[in-house]
C-alpha atoms as a PDB file:
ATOM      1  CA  UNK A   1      11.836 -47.832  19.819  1.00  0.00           C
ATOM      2  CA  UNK A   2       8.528 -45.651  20.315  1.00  0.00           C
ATOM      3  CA  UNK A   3       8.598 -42.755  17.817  1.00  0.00           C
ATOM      4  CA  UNK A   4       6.561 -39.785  19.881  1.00  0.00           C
ATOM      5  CA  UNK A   5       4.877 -36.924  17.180  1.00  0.00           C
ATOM      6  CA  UNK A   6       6.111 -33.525  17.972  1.00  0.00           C
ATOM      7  CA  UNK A   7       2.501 -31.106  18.632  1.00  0.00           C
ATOM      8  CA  UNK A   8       2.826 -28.446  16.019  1.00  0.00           C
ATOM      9  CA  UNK A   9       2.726 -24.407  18.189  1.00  0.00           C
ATOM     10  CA  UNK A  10      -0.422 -23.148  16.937  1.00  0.00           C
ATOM     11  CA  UNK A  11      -0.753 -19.703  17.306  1.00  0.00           C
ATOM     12  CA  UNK A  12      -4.154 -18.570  17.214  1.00  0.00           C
ATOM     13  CA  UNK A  13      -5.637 -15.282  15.698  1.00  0.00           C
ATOM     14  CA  UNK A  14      -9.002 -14.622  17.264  1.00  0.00           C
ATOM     15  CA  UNK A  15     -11.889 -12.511  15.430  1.00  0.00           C
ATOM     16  CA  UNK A  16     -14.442  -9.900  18.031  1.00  0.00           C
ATOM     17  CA  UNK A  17     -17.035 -12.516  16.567  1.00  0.00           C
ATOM     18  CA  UNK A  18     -15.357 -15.619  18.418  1.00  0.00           C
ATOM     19  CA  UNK A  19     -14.629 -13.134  21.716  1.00  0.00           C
ATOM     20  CA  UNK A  20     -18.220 -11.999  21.759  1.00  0.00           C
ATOM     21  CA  UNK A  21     -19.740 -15.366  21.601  1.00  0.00           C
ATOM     22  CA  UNK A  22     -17.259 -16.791  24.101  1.00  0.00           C
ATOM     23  CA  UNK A  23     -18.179 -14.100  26.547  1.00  0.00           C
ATOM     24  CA  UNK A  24     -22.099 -14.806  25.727  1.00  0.00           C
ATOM     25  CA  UNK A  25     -21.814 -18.597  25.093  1.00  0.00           C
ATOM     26  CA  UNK A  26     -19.066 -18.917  27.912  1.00  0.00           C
ATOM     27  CA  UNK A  27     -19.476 -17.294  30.574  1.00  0.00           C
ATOM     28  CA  UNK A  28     -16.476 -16.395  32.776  1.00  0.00           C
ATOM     29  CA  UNK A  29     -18.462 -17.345  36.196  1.00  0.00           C
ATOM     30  CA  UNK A  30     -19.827 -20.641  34.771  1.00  0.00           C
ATOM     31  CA  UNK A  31     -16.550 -21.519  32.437  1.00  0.00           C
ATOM     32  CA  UNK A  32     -13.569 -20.505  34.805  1.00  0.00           C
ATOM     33  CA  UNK A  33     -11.597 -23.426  33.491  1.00  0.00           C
ATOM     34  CA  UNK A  34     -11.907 -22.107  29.978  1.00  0.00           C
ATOM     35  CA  UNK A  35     -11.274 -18.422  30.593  1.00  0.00           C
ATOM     36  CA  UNK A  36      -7.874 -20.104  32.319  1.00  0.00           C
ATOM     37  CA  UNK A  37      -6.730 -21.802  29.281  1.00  0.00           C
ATOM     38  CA  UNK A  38      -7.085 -18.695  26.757  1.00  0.00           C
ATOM     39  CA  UNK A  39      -5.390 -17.039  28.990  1.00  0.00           C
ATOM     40  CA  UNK A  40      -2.753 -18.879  29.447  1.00  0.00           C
ATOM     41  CA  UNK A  41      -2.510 -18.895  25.807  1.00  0.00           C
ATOM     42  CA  UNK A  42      -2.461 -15.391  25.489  1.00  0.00           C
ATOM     43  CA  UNK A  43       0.461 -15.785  28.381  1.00  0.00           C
ATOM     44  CA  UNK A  44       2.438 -17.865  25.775  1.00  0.00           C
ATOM     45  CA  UNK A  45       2.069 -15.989  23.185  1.00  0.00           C
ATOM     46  CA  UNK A  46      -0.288 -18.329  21.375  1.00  0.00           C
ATOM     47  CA  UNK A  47      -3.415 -16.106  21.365  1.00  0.00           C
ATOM     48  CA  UNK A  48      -3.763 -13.053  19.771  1.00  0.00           C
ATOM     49  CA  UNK A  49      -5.852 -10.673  17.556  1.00  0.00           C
ATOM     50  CA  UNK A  50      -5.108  -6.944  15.969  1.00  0.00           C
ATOM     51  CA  UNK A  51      -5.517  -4.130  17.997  1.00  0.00           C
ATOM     52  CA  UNK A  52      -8.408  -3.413  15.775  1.00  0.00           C
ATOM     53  CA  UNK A  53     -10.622  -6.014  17.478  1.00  0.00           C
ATOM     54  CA  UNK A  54      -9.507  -4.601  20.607  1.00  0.00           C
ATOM     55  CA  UNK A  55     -11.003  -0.876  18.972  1.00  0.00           C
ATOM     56  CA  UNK A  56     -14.232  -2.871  18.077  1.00  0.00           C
ATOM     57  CA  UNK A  57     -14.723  -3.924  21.588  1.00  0.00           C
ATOM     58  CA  UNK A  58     -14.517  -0.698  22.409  1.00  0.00           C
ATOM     59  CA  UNK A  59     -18.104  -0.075  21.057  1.00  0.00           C
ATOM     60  CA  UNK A  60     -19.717  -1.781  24.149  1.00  0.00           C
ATOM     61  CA  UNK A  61     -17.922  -0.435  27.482  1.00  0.00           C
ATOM     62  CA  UNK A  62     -18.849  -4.216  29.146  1.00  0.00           C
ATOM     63  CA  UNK A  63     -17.213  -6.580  31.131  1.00  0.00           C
ATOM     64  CA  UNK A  64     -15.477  -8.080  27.627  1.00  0.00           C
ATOM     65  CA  UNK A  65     -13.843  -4.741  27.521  1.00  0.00           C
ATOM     66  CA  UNK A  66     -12.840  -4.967  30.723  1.00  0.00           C
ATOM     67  CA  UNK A  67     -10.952  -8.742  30.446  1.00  0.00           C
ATOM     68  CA  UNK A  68      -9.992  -7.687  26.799  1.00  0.00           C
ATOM     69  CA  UNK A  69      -7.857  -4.565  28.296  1.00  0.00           C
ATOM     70  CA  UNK A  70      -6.266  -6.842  31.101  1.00  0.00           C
ATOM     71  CA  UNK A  71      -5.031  -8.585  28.669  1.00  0.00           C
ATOM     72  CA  UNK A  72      -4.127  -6.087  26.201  1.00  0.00           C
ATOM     73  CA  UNK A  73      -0.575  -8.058  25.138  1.00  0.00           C
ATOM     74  CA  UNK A  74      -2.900 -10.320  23.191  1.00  0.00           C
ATOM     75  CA  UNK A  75      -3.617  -6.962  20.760  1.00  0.00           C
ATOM     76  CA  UNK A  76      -1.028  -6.462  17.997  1.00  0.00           C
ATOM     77  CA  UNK A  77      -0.605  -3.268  16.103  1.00  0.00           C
ATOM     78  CA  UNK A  78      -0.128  -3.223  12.544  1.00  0.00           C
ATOM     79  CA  UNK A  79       2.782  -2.916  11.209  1.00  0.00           C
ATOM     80  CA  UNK A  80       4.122  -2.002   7.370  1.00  0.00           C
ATOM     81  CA  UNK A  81       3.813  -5.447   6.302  1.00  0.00           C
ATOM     82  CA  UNK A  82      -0.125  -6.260   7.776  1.00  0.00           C
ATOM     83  CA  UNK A  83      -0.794  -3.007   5.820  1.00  0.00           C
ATOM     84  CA  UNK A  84       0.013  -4.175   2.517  1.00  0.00           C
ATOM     85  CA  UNK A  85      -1.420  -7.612   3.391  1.00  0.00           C
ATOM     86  CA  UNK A  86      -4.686  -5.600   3.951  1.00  0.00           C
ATOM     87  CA  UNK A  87      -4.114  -4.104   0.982  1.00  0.00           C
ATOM     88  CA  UNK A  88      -3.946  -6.917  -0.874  1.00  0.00           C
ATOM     89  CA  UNK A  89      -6.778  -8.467   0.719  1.00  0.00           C
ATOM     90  CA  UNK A  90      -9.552  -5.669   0.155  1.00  0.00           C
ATOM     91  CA  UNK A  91      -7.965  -5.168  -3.500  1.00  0.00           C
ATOM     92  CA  UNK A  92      -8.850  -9.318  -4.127  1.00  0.00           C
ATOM     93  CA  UNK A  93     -12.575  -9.142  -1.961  1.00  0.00           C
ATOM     94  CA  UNK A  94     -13.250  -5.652  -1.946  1.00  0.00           C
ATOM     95  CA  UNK A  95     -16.822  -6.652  -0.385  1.00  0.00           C
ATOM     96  CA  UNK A  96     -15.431  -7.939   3.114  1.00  0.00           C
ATOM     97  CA  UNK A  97     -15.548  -4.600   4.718  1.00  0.00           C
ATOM     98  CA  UNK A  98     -18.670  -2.093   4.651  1.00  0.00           C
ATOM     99  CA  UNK A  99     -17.107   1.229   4.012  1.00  0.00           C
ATOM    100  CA  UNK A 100     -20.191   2.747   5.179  1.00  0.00           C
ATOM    101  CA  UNK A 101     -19.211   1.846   8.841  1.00  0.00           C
ATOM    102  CA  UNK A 102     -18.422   4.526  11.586  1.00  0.00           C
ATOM    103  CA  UNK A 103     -15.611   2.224  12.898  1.00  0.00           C
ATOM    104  CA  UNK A 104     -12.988  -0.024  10.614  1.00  0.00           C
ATOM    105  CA  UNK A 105     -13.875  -3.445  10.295  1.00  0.00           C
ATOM    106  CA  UNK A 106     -11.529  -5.590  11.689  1.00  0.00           C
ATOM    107  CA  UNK A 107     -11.805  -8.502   9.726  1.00  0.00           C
ATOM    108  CA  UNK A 108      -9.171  -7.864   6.903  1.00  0.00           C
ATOM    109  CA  UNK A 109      -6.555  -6.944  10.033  1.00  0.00           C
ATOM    110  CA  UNK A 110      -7.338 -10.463  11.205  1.00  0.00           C
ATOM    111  CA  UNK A 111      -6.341 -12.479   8.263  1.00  0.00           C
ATOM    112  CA  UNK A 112      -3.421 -10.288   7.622  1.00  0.00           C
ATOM    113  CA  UNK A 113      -2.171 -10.486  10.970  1.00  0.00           C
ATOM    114  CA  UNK A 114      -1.944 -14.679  10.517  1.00  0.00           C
ATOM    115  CA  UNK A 115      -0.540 -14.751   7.187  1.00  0.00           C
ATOM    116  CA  UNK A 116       2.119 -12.469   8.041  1.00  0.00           C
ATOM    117  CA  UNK A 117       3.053 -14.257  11.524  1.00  0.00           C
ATOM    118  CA  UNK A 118       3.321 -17.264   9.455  1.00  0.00           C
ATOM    119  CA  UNK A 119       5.566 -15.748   7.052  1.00  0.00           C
ATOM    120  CA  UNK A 120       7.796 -14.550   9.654  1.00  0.00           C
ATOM    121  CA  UNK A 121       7.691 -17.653  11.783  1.00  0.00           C
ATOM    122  CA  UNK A 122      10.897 -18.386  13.215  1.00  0.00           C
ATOM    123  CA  UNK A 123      10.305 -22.508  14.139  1.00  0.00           C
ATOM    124  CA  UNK A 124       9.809 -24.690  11.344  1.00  0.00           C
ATOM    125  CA  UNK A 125       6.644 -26.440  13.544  1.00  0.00           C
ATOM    126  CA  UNK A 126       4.512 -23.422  14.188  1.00  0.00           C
ATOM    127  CA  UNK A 127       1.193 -22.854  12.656  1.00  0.00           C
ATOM    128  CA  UNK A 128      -1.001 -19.723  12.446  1.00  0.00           C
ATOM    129  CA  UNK A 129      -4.768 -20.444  12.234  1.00  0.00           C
ATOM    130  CA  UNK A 130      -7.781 -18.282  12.542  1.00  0.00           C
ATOM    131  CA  UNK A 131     -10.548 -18.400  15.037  1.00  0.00           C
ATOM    132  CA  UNK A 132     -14.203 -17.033  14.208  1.00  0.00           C
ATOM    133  CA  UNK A 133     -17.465 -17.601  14.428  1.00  0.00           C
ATOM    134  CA  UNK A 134     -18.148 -16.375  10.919  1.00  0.00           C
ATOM    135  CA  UNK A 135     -19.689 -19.006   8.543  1.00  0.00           C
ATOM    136  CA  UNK A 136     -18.769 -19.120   5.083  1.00  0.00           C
ATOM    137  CA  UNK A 137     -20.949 -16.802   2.050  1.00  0.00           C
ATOM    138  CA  UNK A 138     -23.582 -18.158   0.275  1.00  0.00           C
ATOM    139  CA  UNK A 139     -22.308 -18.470  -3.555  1.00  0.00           C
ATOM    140  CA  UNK A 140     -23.094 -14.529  -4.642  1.00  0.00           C
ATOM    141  CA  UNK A 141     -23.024 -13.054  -1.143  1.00  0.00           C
ATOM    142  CA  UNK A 142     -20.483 -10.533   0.499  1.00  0.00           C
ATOM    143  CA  UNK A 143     -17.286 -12.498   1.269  1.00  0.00           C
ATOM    144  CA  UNK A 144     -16.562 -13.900   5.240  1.00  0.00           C
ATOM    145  CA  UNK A 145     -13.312 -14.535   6.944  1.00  0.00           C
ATOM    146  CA  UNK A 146     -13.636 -18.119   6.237  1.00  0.00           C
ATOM    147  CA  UNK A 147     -14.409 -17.839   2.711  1.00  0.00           C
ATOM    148  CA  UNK A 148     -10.570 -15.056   2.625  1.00  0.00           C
ATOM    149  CA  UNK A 149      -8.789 -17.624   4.836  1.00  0.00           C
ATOM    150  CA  UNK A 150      -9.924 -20.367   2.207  1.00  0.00           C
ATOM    151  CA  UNK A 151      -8.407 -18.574  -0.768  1.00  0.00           C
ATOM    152  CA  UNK A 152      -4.924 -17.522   1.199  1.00  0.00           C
ATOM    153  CA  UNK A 153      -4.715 -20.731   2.380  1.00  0.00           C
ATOM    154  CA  UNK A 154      -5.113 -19.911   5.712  1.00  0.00           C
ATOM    155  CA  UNK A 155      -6.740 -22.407   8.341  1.00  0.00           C
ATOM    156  CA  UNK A 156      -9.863 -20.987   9.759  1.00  0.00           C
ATOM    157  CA  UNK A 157     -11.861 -22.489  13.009  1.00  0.00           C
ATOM    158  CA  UNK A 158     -14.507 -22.424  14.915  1.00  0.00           C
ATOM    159  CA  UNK A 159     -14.637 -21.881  18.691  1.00  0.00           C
ATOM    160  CA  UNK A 160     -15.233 -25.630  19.070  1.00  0.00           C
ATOM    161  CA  UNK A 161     -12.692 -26.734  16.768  1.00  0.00           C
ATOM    162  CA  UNK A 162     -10.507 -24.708  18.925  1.00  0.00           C
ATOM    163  CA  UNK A 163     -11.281 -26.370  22.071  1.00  0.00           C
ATOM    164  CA  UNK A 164     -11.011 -29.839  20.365  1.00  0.00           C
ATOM    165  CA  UNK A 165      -7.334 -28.855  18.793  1.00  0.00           C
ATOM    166  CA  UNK A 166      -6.295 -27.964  22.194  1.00  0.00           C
ATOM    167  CA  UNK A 167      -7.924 -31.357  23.729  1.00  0.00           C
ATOM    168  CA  UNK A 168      -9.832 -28.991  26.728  1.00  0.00           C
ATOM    169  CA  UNK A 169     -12.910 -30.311  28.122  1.00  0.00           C
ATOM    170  CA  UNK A 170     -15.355 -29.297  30.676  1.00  0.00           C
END
């Protein structure tokens, strides 16, 4: 008897730094196959950010803007429990966010957003995980989304690692 592995659902919390470099890396004319599978992704339910990205688009009226508001179900607001999580977050690495900024930084929304869907998840096989193009600080420096993820325990990929965990090639 064949024993077949049961995928994991990944759910996948996207940062504006991996939707800006898919959009520039990516584009939709060249990489129609790609733009398909996010969103069909988004379609499932397995894509999706804080509406906070979706305010830091905002800052460029482009043609991101424009496929980021069609699909505007991908954009969660935050809720009571996020809030604390982002609480907690800039309390532990106060340096993630530059308060000097016009707009809020999304990036503590991000992380909060995954570890809370994973604390509410409802299948015993589901899996939240991170997507940005942010690399881990240098020892010293202000802290990146990688370098929070790490210390929640949160799994935090690249676009490419994305692409390879969903097996999609072009």
């Amino acid at each position: 008897m064949m024993s077949h592995s049961i995928q994991p659902i990944r759910i996948y919390c996207i940062d504006t730094s991996a939707l800006v470099n898919m959009k520039i890396l990516y584009p939709e004319d060249i990489f129609s196959s790609l733009w398909r599978n996010l969103e069909s992704l988004i379609n499932k339910g397995f894509l999706i950010s804080p509406s906070e990205v979706l305010e830091e688009l905002r800052k460029k009226d482009d043609e991101l803007l424009k496929w980021a508001l069609v699909h505007k179900t991908m954009f969660k607001d935050l809720d009571a429990d996020q809030l604390e999580k982002v609480r907690s977050i800039l309390r532990r690495f106060p340096g993630l966010v530059d308060f000097q900024k016009a707009t809020p930084d999304a990036d503590p929304f991000i992380i909060a957003l995954a570890i809370c869907e994973e604390q509410q998840r409802t299948l015993w096989d589901e899996h939240r995980i991170v997507i940005s193009e942010e690399k881990p600080a240098n020892s010293g420096a202000r802290p990146k989304i990688p370098d929070v993820c790490k210390s929640y325990g949160v799994e935090c990929i690249s676009l490419t690692e994305l692409f390879r965990k969903e097996n999609w090639q072009f």
